[in-house]
C-alpha atoms as a PDB file:
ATOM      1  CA  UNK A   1      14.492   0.936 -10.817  1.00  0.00           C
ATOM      2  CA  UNK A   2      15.227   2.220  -7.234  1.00  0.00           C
ATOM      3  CA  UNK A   3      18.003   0.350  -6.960  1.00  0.00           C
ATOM      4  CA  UNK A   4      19.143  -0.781 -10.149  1.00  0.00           C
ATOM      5  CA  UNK A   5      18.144  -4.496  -9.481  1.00  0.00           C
ATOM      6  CA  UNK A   6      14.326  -3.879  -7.782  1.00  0.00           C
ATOM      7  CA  UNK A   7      11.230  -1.661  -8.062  1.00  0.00           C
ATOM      8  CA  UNK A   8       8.863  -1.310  -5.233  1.00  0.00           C
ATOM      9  CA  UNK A   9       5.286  -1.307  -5.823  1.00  0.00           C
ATOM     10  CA  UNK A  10       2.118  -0.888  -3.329  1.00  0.00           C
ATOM     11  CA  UNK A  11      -1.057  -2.718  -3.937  1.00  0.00           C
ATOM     12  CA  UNK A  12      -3.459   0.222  -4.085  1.00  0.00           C
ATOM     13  CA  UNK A  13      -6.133  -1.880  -2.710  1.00  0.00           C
ATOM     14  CA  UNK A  14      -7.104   0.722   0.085  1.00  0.00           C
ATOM     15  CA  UNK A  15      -8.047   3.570  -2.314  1.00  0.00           C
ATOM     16  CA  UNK A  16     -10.520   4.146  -5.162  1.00  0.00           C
ATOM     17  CA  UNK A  17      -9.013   7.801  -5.739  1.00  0.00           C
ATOM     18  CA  UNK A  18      -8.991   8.355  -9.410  1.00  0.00           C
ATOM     19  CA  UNK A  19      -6.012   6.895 -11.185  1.00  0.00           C
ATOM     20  CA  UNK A  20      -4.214  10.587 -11.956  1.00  0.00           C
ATOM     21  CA  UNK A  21      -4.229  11.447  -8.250  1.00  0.00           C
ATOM     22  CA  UNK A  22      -3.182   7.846  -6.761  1.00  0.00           C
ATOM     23  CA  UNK A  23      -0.058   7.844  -9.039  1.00  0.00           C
ATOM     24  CA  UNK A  24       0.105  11.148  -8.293  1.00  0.00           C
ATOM     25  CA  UNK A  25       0.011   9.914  -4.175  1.00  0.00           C
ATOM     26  CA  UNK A  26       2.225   6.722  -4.373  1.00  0.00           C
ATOM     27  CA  UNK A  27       4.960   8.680  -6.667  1.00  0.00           C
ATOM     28  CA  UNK A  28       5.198  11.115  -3.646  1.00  0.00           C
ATOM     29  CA  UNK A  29       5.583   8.515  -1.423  1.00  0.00           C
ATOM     30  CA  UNK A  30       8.431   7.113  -3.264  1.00  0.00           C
ATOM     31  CA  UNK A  31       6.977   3.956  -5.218  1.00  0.00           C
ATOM     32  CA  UNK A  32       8.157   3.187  -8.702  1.00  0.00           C
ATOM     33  CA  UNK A  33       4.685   1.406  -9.533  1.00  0.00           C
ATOM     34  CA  UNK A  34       1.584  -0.513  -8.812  1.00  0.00           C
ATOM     35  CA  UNK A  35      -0.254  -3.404  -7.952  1.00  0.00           C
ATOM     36  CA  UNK A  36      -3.711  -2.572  -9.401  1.00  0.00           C
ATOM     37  CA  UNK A  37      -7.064  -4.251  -7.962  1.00  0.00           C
ATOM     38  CA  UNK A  38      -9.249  -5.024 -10.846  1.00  0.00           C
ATOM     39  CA  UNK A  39     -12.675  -5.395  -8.934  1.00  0.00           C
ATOM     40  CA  UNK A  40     -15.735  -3.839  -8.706  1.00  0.00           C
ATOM     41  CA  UNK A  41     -15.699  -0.601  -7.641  1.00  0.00           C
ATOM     42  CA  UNK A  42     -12.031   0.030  -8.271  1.00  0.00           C
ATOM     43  CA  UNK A  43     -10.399   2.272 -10.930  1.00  0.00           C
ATOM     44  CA  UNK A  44     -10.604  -0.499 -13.536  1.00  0.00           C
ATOM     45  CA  UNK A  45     -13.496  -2.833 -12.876  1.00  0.00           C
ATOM     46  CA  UNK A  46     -13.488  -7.022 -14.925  1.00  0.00           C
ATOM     47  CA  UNK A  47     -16.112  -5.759 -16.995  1.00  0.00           C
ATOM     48  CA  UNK A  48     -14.384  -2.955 -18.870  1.00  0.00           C
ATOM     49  CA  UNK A  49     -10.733  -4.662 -18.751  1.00  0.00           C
ATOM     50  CA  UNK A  50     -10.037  -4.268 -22.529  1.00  0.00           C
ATOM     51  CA  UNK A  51     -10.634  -0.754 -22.395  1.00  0.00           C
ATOM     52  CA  UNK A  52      -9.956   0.689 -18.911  1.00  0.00           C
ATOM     53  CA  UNK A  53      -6.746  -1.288 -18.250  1.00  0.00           C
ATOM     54  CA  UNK A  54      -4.460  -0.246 -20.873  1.00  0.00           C
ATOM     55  CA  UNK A  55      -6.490   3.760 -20.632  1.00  0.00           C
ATOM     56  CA  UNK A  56      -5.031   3.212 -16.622  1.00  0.00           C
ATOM     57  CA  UNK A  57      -1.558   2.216 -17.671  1.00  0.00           C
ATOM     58  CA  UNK A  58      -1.212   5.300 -19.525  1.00  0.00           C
ATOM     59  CA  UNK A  59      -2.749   7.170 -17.151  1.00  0.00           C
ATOM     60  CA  UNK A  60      -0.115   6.272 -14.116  1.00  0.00           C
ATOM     61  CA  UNK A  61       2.657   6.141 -16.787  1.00  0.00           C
ATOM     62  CA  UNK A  62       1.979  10.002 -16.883  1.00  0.00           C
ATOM     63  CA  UNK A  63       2.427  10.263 -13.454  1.00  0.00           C
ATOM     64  CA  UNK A  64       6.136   8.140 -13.485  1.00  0.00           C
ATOM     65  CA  UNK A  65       3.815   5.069 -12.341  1.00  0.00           C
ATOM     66  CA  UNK A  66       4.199   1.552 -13.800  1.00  0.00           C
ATOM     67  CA  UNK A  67       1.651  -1.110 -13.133  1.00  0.00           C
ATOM     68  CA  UNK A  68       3.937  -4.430 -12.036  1.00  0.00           C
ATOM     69  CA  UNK A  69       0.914  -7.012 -11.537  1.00  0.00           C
ATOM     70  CA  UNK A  70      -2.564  -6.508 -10.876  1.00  0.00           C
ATOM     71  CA  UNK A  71      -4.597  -8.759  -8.212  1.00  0.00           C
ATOM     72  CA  UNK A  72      -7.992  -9.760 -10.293  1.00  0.00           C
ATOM     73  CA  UNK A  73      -9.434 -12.350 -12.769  1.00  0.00           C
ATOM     74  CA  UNK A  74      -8.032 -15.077 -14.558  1.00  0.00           C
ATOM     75  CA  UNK A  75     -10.350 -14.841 -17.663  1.00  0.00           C
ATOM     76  CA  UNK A  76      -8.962 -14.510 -21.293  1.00  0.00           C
ATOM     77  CA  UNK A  77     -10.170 -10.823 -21.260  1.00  0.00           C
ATOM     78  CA  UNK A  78      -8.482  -9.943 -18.671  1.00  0.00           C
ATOM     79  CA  UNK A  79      -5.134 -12.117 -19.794  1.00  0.00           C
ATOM     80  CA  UNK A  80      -5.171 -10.332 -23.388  1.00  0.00           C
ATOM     81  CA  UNK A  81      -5.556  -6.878 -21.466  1.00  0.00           C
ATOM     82  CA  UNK A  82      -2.632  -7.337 -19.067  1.00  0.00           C
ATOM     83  CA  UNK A  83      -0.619  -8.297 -22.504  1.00  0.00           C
ATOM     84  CA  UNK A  84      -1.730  -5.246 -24.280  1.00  0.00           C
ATOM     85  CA  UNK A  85      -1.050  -2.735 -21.564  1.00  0.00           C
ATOM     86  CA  UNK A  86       2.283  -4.800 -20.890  1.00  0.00           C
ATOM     87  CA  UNK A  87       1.610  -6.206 -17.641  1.00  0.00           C
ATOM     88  CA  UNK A  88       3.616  -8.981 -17.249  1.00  0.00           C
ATOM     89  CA  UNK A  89       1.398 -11.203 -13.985  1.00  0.00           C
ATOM     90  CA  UNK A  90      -2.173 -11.278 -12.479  1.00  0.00           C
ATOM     91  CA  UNK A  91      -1.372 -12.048  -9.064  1.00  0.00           C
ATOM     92  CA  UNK A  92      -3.785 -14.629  -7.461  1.00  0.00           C
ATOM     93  CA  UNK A  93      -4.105 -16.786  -4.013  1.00  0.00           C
ATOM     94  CA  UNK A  94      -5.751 -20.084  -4.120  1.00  0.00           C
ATOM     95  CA  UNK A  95      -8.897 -20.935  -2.244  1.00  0.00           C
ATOM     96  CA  UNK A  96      -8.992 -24.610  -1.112  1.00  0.00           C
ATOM     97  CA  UNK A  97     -12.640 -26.110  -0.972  1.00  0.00           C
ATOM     98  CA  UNK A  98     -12.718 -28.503   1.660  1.00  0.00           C
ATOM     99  CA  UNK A  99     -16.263 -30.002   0.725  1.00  0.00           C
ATOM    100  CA  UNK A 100     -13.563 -31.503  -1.861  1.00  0.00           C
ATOM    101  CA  UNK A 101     -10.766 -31.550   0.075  1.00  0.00           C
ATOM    102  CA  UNK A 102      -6.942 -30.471  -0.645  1.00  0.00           C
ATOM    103  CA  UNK A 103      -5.578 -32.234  -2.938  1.00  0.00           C
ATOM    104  CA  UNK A 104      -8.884 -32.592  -5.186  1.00  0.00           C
ATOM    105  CA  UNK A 105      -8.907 -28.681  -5.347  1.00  0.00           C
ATOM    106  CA  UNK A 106      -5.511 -28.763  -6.028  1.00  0.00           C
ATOM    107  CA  UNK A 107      -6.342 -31.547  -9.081  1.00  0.00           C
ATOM    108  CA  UNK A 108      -9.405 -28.880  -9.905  1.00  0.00           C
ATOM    109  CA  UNK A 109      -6.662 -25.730 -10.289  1.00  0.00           C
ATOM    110  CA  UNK A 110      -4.442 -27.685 -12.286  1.00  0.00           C
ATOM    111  CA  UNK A 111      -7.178 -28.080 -14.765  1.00  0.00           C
ATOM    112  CA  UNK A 112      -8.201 -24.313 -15.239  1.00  0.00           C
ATOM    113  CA  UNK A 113      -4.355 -23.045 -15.319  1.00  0.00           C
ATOM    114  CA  UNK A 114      -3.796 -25.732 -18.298  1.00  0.00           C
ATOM    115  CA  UNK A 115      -6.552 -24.179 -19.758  1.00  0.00           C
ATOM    116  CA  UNK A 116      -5.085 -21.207 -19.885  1.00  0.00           C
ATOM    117  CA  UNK A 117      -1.563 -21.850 -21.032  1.00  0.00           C
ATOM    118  CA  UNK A 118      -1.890 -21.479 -24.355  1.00  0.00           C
ATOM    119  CA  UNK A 119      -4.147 -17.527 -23.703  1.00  0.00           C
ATOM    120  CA  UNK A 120      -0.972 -16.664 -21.259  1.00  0.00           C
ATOM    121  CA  UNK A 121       1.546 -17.885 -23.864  1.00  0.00           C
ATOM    122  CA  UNK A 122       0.164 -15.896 -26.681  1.00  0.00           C
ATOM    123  CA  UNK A 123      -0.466 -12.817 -24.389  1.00  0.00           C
ATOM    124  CA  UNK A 124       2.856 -12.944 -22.950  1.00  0.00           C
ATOM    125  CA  UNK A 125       1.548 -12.771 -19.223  1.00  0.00           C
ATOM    126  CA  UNK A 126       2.023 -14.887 -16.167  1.00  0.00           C
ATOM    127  CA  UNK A 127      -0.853 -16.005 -13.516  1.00  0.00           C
ATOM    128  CA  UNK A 128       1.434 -15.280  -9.870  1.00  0.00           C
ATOM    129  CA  UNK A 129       0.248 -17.556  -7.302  1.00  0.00           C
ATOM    130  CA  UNK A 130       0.505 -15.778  -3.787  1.00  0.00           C
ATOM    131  CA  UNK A 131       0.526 -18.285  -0.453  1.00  0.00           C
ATOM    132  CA  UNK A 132      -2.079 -16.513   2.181  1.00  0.00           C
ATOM    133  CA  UNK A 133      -3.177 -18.585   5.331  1.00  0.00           C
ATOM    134  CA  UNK A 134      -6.222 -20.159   6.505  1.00  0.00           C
ATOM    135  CA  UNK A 135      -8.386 -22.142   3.390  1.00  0.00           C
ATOM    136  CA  UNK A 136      -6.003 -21.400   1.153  1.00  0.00           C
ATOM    137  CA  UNK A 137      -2.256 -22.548  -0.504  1.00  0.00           C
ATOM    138  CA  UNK A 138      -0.511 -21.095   2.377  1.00  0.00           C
ATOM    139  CA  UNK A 139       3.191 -22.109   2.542  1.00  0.00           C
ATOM    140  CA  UNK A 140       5.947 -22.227  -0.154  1.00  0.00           C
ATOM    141  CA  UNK A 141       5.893 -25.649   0.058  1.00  0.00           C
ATOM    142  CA  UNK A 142       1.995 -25.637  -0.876  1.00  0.00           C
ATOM    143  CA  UNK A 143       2.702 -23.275  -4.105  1.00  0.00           C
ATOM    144  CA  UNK A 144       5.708 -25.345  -5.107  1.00  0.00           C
ATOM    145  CA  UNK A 145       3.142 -28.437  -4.778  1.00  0.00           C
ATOM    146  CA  UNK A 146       0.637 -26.942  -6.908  1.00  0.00           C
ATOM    147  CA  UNK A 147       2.484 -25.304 -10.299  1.00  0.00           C
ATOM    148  CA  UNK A 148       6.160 -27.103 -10.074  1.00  0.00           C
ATOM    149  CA  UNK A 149       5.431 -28.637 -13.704  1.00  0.00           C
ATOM    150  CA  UNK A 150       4.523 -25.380 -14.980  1.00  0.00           C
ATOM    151  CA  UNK A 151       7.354 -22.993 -17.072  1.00  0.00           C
ATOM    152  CA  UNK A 152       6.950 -19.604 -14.676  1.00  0.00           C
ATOM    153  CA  UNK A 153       6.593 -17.306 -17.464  1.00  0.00           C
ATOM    154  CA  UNK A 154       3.147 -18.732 -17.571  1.00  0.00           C
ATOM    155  CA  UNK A 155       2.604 -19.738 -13.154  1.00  0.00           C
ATOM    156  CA  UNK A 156       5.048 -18.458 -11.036  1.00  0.00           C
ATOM    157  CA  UNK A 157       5.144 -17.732  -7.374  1.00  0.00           C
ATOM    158  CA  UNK A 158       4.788 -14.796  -5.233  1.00  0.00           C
ATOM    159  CA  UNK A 159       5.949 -15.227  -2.344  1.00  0.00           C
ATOM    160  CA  UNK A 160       4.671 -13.406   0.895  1.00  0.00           C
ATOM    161  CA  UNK A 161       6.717 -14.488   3.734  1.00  0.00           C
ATOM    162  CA  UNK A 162       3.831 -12.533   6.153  1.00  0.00           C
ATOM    163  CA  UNK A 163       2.058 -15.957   5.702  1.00  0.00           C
ATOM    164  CA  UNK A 164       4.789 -18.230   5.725  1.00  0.00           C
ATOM    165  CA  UNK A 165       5.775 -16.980   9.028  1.00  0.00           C
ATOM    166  CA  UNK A 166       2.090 -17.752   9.835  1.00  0.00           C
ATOM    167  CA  UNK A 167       2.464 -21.225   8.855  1.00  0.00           C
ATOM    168  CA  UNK A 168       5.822 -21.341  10.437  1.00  0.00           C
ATOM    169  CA  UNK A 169       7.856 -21.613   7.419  1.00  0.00           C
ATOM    170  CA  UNK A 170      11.651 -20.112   7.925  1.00  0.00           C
ATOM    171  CA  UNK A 171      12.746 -17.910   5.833  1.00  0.00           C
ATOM    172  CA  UNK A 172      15.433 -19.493   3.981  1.00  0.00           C
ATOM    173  CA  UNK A 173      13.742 -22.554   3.631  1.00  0.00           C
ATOM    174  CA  UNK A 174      10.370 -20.915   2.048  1.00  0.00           C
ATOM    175  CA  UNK A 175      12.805 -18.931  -0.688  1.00  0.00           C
ATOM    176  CA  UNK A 176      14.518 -21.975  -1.008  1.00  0.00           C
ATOM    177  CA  UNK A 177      11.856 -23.936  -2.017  1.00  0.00           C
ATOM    178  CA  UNK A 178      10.317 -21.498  -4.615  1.00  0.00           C
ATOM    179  CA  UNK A 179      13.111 -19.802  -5.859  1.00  0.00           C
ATOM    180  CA  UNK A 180      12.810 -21.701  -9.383  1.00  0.00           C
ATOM    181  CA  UNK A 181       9.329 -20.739  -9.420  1.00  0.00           C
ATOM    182  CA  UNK A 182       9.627 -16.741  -9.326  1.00  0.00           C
ATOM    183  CA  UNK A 183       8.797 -14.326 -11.907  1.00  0.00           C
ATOM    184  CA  UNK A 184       9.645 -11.192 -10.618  1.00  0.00           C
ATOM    185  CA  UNK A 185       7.547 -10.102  -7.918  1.00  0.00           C
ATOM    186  CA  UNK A 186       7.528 -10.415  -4.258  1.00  0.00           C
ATOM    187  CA  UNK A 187       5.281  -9.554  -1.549  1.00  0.00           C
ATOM    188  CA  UNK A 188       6.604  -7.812   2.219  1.00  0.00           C
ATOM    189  CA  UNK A 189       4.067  -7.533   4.756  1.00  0.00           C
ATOM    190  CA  UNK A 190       3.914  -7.957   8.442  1.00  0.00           C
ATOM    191  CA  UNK A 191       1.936 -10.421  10.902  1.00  0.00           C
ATOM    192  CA  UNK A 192       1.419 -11.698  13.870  1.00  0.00           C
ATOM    193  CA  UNK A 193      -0.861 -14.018  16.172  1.00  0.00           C
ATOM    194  CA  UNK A 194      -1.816 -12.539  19.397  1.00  0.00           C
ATOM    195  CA  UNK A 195      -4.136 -13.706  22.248  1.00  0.00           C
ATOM    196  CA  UNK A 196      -7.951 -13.447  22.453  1.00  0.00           C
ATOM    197  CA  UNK A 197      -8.805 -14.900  25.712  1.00  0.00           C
ATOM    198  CA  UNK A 198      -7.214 -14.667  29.292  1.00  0.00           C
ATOM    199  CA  UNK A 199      -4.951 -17.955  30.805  1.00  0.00           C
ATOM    200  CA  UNK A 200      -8.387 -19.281  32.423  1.00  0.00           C
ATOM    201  CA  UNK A 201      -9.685 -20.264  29.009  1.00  0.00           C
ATOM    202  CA  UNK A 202      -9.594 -24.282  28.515  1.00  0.00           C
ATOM    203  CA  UNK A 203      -8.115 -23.397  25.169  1.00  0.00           C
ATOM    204  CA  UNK A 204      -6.560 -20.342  23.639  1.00  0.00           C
ATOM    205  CA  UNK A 205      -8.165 -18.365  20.932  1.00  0.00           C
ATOM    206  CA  UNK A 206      -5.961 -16.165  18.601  1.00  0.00           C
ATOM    207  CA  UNK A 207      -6.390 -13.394  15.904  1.00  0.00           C
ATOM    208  CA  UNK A 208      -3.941 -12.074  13.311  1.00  0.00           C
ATOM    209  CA  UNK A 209      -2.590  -8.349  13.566  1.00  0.00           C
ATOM    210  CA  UNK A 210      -1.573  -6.859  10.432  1.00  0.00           C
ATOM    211  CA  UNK A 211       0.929  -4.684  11.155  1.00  0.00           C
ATOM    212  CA  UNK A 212       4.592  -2.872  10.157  1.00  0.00           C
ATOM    213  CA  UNK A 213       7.943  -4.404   9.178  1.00  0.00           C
ATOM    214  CA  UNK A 214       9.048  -3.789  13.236  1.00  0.00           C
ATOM    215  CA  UNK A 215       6.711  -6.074  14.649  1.00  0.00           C
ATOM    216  CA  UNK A 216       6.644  -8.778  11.976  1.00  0.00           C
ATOM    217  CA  UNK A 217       6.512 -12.223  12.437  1.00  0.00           C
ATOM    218  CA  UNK A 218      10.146 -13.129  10.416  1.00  0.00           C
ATOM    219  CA  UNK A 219      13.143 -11.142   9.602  1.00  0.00           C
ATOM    220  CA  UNK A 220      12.851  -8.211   6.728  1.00  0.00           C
ATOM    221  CA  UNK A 221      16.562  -7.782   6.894  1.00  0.00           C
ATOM    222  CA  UNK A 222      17.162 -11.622   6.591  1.00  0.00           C
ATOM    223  CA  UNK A 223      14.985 -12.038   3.225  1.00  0.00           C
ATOM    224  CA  UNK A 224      16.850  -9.122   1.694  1.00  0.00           C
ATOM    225  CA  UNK A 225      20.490 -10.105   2.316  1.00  0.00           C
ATOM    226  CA  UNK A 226      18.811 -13.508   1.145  1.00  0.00           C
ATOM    227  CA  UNK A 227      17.326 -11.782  -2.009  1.00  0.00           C
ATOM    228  CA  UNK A 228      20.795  -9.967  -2.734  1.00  0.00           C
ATOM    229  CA  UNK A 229      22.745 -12.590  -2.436  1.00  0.00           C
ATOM    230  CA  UNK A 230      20.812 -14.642  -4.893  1.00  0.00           C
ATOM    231  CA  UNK A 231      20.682 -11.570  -7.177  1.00  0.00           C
ATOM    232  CA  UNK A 232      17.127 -11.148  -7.439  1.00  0.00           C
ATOM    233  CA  UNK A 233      15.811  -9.115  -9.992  1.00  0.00           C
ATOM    234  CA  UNK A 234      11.478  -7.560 -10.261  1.00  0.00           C
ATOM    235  CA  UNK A 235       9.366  -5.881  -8.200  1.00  0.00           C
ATOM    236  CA  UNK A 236       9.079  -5.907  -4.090  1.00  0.00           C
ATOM    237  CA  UNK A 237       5.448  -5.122  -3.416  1.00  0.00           C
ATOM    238  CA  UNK A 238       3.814  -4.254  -0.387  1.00  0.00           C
ATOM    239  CA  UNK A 239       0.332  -5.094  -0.320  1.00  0.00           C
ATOM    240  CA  UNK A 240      -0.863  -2.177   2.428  1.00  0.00           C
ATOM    241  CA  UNK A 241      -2.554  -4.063   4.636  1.00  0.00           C
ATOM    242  CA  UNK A 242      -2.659  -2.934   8.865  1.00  0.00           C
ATOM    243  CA  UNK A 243      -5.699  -4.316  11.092  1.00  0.00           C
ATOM    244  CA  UNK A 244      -6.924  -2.240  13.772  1.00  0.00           C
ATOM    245  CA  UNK A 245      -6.430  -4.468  17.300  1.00  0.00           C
ATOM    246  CA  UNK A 246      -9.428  -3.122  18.563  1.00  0.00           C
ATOM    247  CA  UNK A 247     -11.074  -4.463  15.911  1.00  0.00           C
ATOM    248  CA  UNK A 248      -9.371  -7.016  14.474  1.00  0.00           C
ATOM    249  CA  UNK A 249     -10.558  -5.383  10.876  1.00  0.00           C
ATOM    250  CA  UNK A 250      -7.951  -4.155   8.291  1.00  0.00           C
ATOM    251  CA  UNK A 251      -7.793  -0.400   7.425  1.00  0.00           C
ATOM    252  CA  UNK A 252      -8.748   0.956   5.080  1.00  0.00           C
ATOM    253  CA  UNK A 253      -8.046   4.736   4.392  1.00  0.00           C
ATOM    254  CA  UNK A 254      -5.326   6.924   4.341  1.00  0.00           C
ATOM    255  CA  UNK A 255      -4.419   6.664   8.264  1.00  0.00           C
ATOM    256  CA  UNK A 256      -2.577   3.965   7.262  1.00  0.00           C
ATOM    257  CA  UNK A 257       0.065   6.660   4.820  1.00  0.00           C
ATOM    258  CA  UNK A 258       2.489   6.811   7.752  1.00  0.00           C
ATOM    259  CA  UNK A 259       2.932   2.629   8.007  1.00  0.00           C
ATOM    260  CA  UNK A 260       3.333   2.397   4.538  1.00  0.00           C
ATOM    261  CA  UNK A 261       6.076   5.118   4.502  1.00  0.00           C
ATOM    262  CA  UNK A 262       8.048   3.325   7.455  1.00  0.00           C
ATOM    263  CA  UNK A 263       7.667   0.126   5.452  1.00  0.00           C
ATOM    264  CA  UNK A 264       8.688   1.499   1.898  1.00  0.00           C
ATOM    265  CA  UNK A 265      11.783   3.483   4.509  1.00  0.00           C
ATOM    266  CA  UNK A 266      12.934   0.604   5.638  1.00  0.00           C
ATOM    267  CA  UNK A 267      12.699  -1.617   2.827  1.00  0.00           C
ATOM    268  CA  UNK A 268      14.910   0.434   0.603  1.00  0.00           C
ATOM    269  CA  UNK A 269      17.610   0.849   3.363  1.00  0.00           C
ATOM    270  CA  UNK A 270      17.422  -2.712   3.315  1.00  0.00           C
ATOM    271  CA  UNK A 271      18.528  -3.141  -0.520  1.00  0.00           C
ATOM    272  CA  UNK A 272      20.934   0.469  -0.638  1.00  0.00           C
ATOM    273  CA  UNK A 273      23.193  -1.548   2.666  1.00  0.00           C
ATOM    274  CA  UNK A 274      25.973  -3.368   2.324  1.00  0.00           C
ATOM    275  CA  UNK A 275      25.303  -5.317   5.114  1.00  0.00           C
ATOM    276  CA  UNK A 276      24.250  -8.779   5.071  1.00  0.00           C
ATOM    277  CA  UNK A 277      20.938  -9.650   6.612  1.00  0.00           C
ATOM    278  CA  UNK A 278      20.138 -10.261  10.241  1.00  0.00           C
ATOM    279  CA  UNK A 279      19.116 -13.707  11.583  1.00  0.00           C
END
């Protein structure tokens, strides 16, 4: 624990380096663990879970490296793996189907996480549902919606402000609202909305930079003094992701190193202060 109440993590999501040299990398940088992707092509890929999960737990754990969460399937294979290999929540965001429409998908997801109870009770692992704009659950208010019956130790929420502040949600409002709800992990990233299209346009068009915790669309400092003075407890995870502007396409390689290590600066001066956060 970096700070005796949190551990920062990084979801490794931008590199397929083998597992002995990205603990190796995100050690140096100063991260006490991992999110992993489980996906094809990554270091552990859905179909060898049972195997390759718990083989890259004790892998990074050689390195100093824990793994927090992973971001991947919600299958029973990959459940009992997480609970062998002592991973406590597969971190998820929810698509919404439209063709059906909100509140029917909602009514769909419902289904397949009580399902699953009973696999995530015996395993000991949680599914963490992360908000993320556009045709997904996007605010707090939209995870709370979805899994407020459910005990977190089996779905809790992750909350990435990045994507509240998207939606417009304030900060103490969106921990507010999901506060009973958490499990130990958080998400801080950085966004904003900038213009396409000149002042001539008829209407406005507008993409989404991915950026650093200096340009973000809400307050870093804020959601820490609000996290410390609620005496939160679990991982702060920071996903990784910068989009080119030029492009408007996220980057992926290790250009990005010198972001993350501004982030993952800043973020632990945030939680060694004594000073209240910033509006």
């Amino acid at each position: 624990m970096s700070s005796g109440k949190v551990s920062f993590t990084i979801f490794t999501k931008p590199w397929t380096i083998p597992l002995g040299q990205l603990g190796k990398m995100v050690k140096g940088m100063g991260f006490d663990g991992v999110e992993l992707p489980v996906r094809p092509n990554y270091q552990v890929e859905p179909a060898n879970i049972a195997k390759g999960l718990p083989e890259a737990a004790r892998i990074l754990a050689n390195e100093g490296i824990k793994i927090g969460s992973i971001g991947g399937p919600t299958d029973e294979a990959t459940i009992a793996a997480c609970g062998e290999a002592g991973i406590p929540i597969i971190r998820v965001c929810v698509d919404i189907d439209m063709k059906i429409g909100y509140m029917a998908s909602e009514q769909r997801i419902r289904k397949q996480y009580d399902a699953l109870l009973p696999i995530l009770d015996k395993h000991k692992v949680a599914i963490g549902v992360q908000n993320h704009c556009d045709y997904n659950v996007g605010s707090a208010i939209g995870i709370m919606h979805l899994i407020e019956k459910y005990d977190p130790k089996h779905i809790c929420a992750v909350l990435d402000m990045a994507h509240c502040g998207l939606d417009g949600e304030p900060v103490d409002m969106a921990l507010d609202i999901v506060w009973p709800q958490l499990n130990g992990l958080i998400n801080f990233k950085s966004a904003f909305r900038y213009r396409l299209n000149g002042p001539e346009e008829t209407e406005a068009s507008f993409n989404i930079q991915w950026t650093t915790c200096h340009h973000s669309n809400y307050s870093w400092s804020k959601m820490v003094g609000l996290l410390k003075q609620k005496g939160y407890t679990g991982n702060i995870c920071l996903p990784a992701e910068y989009s080119d502007m030029r492009t408007g396409r996220m980057v992926m390689d290790d250009s990005i190193l010198p972001m993350v290590r501004e982030d993952l600066a800043y973020i632990k001066a945030l939680f060694a202060s004594q000073t209240p956060g910033q509006e």
